[in-house]
PDB file of N, CA and C in Angstrom:
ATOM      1  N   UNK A   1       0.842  -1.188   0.000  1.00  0.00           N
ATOM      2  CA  UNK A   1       0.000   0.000   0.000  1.00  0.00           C
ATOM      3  C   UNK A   1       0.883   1.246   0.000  1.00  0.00           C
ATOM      4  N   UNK A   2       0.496   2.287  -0.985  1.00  0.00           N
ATOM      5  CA  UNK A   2       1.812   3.303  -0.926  1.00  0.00           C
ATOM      6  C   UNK A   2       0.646   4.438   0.051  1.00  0.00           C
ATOM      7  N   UNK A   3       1.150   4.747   1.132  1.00  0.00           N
ATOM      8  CA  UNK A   3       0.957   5.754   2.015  1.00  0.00           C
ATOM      9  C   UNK A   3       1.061   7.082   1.235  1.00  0.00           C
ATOM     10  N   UNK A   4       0.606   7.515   0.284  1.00  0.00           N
ATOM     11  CA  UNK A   4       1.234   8.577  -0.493  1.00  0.00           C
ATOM     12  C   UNK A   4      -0.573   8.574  -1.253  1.00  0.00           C
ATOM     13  N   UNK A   5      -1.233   7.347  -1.392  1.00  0.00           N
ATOM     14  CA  UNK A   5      -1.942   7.438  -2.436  1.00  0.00           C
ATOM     15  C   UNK A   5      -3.178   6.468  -1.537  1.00  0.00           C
ATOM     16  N   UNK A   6      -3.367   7.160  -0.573  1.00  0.00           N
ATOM     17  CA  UNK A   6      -4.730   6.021   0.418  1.00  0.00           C
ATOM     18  C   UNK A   6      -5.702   6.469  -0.281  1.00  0.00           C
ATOM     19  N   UNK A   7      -6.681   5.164  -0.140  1.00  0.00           N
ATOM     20  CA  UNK A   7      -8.378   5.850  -0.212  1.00  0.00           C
ATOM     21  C   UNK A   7      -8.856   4.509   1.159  1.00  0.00           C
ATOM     22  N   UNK A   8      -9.646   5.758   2.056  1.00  0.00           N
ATOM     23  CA  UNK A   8     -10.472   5.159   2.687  1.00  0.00           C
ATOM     24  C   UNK A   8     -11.694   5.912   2.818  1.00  0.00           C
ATOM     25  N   UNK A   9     -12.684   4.925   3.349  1.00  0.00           N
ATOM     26  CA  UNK A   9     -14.212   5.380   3.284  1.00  0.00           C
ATOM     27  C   UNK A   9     -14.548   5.342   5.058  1.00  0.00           C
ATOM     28  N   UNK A  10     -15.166   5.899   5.097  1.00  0.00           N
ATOM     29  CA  UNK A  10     -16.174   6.606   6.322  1.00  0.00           C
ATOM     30  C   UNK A  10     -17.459   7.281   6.399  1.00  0.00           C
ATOM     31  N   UNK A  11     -18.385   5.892   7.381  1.00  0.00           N
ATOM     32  CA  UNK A  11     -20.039   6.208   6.619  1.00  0.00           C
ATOM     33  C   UNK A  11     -20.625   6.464   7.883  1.00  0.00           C
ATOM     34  N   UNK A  12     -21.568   7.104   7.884  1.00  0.00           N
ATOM     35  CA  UNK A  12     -22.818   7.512   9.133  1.00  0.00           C
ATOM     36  C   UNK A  12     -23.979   6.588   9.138  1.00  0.00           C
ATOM     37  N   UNK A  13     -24.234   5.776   7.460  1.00  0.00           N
ATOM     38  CA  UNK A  13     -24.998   4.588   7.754  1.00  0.00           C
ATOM     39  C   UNK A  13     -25.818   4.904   6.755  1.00  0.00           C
ATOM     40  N   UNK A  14     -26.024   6.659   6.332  1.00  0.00           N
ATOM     41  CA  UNK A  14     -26.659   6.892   5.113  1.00  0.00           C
ATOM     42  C   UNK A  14     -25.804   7.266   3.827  1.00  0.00           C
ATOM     43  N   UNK A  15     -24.431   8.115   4.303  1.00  0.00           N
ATOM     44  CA  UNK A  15     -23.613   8.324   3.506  1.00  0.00           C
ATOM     45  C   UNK A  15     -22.598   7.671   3.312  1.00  0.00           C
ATOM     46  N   UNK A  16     -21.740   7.613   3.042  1.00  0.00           N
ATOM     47  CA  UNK A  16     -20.009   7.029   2.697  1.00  0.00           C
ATOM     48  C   UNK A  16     -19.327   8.094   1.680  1.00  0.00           C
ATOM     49  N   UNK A  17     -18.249   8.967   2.895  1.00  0.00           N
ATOM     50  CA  UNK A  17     -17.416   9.399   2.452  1.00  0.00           C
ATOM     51  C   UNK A  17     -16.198   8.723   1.528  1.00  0.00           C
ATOM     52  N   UNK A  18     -15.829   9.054   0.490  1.00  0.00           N
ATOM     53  CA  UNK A  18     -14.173   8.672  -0.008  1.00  0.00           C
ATOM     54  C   UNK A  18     -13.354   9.569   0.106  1.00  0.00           C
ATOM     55  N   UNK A  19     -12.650   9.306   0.739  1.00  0.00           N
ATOM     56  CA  UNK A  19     -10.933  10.362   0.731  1.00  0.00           C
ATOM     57  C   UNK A  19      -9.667   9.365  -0.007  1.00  0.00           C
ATOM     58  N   UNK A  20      -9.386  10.514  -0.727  1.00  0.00           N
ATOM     59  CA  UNK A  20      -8.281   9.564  -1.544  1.00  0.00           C
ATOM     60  C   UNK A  20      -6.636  10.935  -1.510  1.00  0.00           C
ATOM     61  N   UNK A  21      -6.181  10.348  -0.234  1.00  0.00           N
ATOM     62  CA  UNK A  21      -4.903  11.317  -0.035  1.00  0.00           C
ATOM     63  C   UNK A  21      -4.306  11.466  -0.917  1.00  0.00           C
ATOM     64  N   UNK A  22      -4.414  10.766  -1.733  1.00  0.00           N
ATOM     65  CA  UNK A  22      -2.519  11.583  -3.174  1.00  0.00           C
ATOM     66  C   UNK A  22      -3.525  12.824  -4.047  1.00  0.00           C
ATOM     67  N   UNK A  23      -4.483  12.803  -4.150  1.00  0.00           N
ATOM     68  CA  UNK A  23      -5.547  14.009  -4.340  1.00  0.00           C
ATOM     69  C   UNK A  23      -5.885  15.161  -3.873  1.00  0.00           C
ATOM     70  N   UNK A  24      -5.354  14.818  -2.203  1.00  0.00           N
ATOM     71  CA  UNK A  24      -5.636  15.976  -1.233  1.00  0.00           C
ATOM     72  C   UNK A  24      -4.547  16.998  -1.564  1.00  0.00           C
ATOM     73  N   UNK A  25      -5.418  18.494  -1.583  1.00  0.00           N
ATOM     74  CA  UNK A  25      -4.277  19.535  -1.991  1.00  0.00           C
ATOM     75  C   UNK A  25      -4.190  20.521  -0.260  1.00  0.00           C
ATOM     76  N   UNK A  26      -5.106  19.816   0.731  1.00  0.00           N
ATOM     77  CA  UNK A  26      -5.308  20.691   1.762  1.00  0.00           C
ATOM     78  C   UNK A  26      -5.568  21.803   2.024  1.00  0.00           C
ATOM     79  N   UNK A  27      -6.478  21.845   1.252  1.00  0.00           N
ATOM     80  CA  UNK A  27      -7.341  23.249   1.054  1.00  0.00           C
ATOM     81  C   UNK A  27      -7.586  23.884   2.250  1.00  0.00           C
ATOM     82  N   UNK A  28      -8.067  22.678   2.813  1.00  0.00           N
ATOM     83  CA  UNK A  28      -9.509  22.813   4.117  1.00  0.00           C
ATOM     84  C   UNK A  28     -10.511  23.067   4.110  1.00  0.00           C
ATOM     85  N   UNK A  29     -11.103  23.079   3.061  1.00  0.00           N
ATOM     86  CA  UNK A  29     -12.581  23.515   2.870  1.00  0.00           C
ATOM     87  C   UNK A  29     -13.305  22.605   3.728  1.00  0.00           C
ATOM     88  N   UNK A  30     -13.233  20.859   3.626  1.00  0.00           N
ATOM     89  CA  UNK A  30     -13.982  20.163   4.621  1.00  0.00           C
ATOM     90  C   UNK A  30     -13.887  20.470   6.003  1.00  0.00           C
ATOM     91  N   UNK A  31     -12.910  21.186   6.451  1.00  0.00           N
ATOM     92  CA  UNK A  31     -12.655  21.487   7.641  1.00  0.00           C
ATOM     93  C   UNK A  31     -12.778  22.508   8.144  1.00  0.00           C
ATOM     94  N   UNK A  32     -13.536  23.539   7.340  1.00  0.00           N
ATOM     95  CA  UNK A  32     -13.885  25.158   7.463  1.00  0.00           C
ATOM     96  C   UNK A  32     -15.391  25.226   7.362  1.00  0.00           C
ATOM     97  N   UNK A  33     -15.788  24.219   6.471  1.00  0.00           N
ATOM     98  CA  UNK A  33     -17.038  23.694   6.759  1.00  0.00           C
ATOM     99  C   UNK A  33     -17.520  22.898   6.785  1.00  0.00           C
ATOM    100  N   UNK A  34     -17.404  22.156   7.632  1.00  0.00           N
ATOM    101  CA  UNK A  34     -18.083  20.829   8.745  1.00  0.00           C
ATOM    102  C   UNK A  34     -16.807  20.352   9.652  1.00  0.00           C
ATOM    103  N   UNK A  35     -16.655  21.046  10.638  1.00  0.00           N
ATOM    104  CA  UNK A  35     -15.629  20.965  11.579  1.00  0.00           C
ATOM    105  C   UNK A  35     -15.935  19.762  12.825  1.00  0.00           C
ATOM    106  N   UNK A  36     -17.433  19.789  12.431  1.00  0.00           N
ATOM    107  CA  UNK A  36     -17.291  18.092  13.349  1.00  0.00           C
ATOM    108  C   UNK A  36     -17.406  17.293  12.779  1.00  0.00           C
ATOM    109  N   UNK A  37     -16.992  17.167  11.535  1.00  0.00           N
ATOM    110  CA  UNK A  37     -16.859  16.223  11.339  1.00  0.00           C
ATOM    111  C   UNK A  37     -15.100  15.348  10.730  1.00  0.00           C
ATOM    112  N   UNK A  38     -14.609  16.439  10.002  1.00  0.00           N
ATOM    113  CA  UNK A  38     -13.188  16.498   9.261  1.00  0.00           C
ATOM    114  C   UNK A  38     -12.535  17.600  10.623  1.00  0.00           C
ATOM    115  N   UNK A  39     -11.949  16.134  11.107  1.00  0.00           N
ATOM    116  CA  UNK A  39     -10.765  16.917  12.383  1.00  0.00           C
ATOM    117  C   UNK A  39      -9.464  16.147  12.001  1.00  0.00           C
ATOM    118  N   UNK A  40      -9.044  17.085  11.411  1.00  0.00           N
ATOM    119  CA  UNK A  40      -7.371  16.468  10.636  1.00  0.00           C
ATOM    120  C   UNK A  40      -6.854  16.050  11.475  1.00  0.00           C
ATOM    121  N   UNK A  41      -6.191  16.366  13.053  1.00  0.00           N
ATOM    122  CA  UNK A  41      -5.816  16.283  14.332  1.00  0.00           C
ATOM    123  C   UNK A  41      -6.149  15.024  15.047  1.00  0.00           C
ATOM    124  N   UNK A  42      -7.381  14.358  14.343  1.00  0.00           N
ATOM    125  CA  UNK A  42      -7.570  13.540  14.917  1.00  0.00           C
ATOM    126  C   UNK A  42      -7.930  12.248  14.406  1.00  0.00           C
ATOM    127  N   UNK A  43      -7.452  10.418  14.876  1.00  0.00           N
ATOM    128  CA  UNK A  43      -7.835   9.472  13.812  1.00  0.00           C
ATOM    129  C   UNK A  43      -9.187   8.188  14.672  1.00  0.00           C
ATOM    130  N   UNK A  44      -9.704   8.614  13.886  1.00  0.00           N
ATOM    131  CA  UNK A  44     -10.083   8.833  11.965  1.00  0.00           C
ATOM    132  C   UNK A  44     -10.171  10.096  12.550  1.00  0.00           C
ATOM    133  N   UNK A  45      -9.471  10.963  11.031  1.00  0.00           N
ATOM    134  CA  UNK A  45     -10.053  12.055  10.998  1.00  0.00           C
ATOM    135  C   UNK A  45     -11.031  12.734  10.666  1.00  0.00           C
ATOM    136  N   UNK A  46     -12.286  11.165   9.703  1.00  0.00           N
ATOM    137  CA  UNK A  46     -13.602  11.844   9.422  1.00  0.00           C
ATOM    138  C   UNK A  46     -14.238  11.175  10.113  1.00  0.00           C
ATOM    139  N   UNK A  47     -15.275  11.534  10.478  1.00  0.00           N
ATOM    140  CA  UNK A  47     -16.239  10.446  11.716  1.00  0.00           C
ATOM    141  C   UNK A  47     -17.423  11.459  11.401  1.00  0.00           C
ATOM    142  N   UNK A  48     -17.786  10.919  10.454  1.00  0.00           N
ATOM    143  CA  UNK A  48     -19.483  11.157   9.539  1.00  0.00           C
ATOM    144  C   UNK A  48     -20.753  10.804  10.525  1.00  0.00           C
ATOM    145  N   UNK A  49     -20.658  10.310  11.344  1.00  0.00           N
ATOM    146  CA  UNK A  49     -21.752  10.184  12.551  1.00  0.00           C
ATOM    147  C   UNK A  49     -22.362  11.866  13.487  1.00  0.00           C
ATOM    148  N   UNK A  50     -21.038  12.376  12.977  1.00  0.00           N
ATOM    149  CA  UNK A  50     -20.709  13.788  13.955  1.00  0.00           C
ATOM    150  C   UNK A  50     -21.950  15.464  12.919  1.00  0.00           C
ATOM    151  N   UNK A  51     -22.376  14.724  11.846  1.00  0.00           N
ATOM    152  CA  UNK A  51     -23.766  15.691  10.816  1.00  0.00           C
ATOM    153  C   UNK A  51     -24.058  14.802  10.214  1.00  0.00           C
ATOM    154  N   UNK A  52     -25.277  15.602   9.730  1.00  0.00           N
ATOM    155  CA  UNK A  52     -26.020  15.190   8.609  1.00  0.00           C
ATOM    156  C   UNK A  52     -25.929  15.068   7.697  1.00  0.00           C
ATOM    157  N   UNK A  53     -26.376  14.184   6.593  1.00  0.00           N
ATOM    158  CA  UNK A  53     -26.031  13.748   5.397  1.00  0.00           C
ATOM    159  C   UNK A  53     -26.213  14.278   4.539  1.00  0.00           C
ATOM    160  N   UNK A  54     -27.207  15.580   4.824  1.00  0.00           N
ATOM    161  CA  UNK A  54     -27.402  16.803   3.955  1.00  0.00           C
ATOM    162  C   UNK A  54     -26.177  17.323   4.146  1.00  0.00           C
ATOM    163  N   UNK A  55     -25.416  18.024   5.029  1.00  0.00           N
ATOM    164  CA  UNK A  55     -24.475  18.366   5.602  1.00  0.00           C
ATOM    165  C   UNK A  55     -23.584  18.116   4.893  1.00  0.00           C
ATOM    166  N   UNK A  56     -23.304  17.136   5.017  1.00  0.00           N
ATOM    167  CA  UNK A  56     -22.063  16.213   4.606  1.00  0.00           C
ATOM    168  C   UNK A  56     -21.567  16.316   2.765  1.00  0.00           C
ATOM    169  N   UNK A  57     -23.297  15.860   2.418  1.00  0.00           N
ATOM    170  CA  UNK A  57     -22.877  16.145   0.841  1.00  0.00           C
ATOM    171  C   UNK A  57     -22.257  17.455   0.371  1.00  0.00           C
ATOM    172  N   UNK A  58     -23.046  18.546   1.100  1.00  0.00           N
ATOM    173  CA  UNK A  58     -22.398  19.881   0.831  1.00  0.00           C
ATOM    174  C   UNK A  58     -21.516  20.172   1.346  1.00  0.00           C
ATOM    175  N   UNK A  59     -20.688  19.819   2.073  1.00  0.00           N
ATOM    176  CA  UNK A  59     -19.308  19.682   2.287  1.00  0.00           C
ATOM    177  C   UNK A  59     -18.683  19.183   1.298  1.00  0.00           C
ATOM    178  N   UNK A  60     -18.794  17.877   1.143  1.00  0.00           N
ATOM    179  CA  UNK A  60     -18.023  17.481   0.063  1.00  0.00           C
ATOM    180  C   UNK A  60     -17.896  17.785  -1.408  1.00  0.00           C
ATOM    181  N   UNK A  61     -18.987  18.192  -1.612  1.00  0.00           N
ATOM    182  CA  UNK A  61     -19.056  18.582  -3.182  1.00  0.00           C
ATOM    183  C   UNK A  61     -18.255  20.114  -3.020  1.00  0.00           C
ATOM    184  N   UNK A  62     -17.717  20.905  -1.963  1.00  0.00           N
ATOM    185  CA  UNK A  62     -17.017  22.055  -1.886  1.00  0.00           C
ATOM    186  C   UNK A  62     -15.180  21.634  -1.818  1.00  0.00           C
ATOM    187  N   UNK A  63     -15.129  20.525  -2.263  1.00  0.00           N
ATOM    188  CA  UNK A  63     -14.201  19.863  -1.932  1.00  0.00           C
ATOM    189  C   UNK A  63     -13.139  20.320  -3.223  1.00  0.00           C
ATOM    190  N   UNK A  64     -12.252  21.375  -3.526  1.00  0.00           N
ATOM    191  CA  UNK A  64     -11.521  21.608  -4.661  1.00  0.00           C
ATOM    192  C   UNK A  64     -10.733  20.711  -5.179  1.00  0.00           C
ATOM    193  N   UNK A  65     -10.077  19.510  -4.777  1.00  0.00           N
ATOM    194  CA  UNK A  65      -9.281  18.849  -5.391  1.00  0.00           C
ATOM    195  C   UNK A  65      -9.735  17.726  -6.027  1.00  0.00           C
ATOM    196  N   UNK A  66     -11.397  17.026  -5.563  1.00  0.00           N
ATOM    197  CA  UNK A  66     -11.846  15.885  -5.453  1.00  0.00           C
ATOM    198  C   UNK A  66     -10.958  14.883  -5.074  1.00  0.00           C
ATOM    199  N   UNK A  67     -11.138  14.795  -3.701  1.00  0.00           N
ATOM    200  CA  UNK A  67      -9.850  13.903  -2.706  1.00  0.00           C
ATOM    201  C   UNK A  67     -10.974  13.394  -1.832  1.00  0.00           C
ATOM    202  N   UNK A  68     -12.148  14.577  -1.829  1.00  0.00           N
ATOM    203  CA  UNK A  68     -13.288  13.935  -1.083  1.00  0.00           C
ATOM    204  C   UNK A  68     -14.081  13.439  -1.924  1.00  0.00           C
ATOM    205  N   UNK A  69     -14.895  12.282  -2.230  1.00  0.00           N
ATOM    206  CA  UNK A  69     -16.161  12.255  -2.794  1.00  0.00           C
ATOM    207  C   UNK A  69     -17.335  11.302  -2.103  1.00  0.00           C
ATOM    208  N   UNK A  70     -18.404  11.175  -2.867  1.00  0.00           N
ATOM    209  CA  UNK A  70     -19.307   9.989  -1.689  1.00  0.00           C
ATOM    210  C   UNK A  70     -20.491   9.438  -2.472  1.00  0.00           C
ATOM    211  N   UNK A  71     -20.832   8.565  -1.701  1.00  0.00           N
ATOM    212  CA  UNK A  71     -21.994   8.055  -2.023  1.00  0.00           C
ATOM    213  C   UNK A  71     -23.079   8.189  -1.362  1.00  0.00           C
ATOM    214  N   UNK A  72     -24.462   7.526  -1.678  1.00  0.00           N
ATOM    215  CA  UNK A  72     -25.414   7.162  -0.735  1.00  0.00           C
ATOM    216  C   UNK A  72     -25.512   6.308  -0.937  1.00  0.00           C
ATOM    217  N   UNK A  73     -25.950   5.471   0.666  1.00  0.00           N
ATOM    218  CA  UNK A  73     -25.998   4.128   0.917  1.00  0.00           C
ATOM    219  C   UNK A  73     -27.345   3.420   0.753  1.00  0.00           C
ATOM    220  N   UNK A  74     -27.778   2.171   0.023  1.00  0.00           N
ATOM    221  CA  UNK A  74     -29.314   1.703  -0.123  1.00  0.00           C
ATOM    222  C   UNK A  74     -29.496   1.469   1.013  1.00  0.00           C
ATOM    223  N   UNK A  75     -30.979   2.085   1.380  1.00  0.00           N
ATOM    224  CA  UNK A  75     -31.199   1.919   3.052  1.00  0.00           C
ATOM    225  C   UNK A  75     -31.792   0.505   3.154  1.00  0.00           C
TER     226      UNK A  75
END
């Protein structure tokens, strides 16, 4: 696994985040807006349980590098 180029996912049960680090330009936009949820400082640093899935999408779609992206989950 090259540590340079992760993708992991992180879900609240309706959503599933993707972060794919060799993408990340560290903008911070996820972290300027939705701060409980994207806490760089801390691991995991996304824990999608912490808003809403409305929330969440619009976070991510503010995402400039697409490093974030997501799905919805079939309930």
């Amino acid at each position: 696994m090259d540590a340079n180029n992760l993708k992991k996912e992180y879900t609240n049960g309706e959503v599933t985040i993707v972060w794919q680090s060799g993408k990340c330009i560290h903008a911070a936009e996820c972290v300027k807006n939705n701060p409980a949820v994207f806490k760089p400082k801390e691991k995991p640093w996304i824990n999608p349980e912490n808003s809403t899935t409305e929330k969440i999408v619009e976070t991510v779609k503010k995402c400039p590098s697409g490093a974030l992206t997501y799905y919805l989950n079939n309930k």
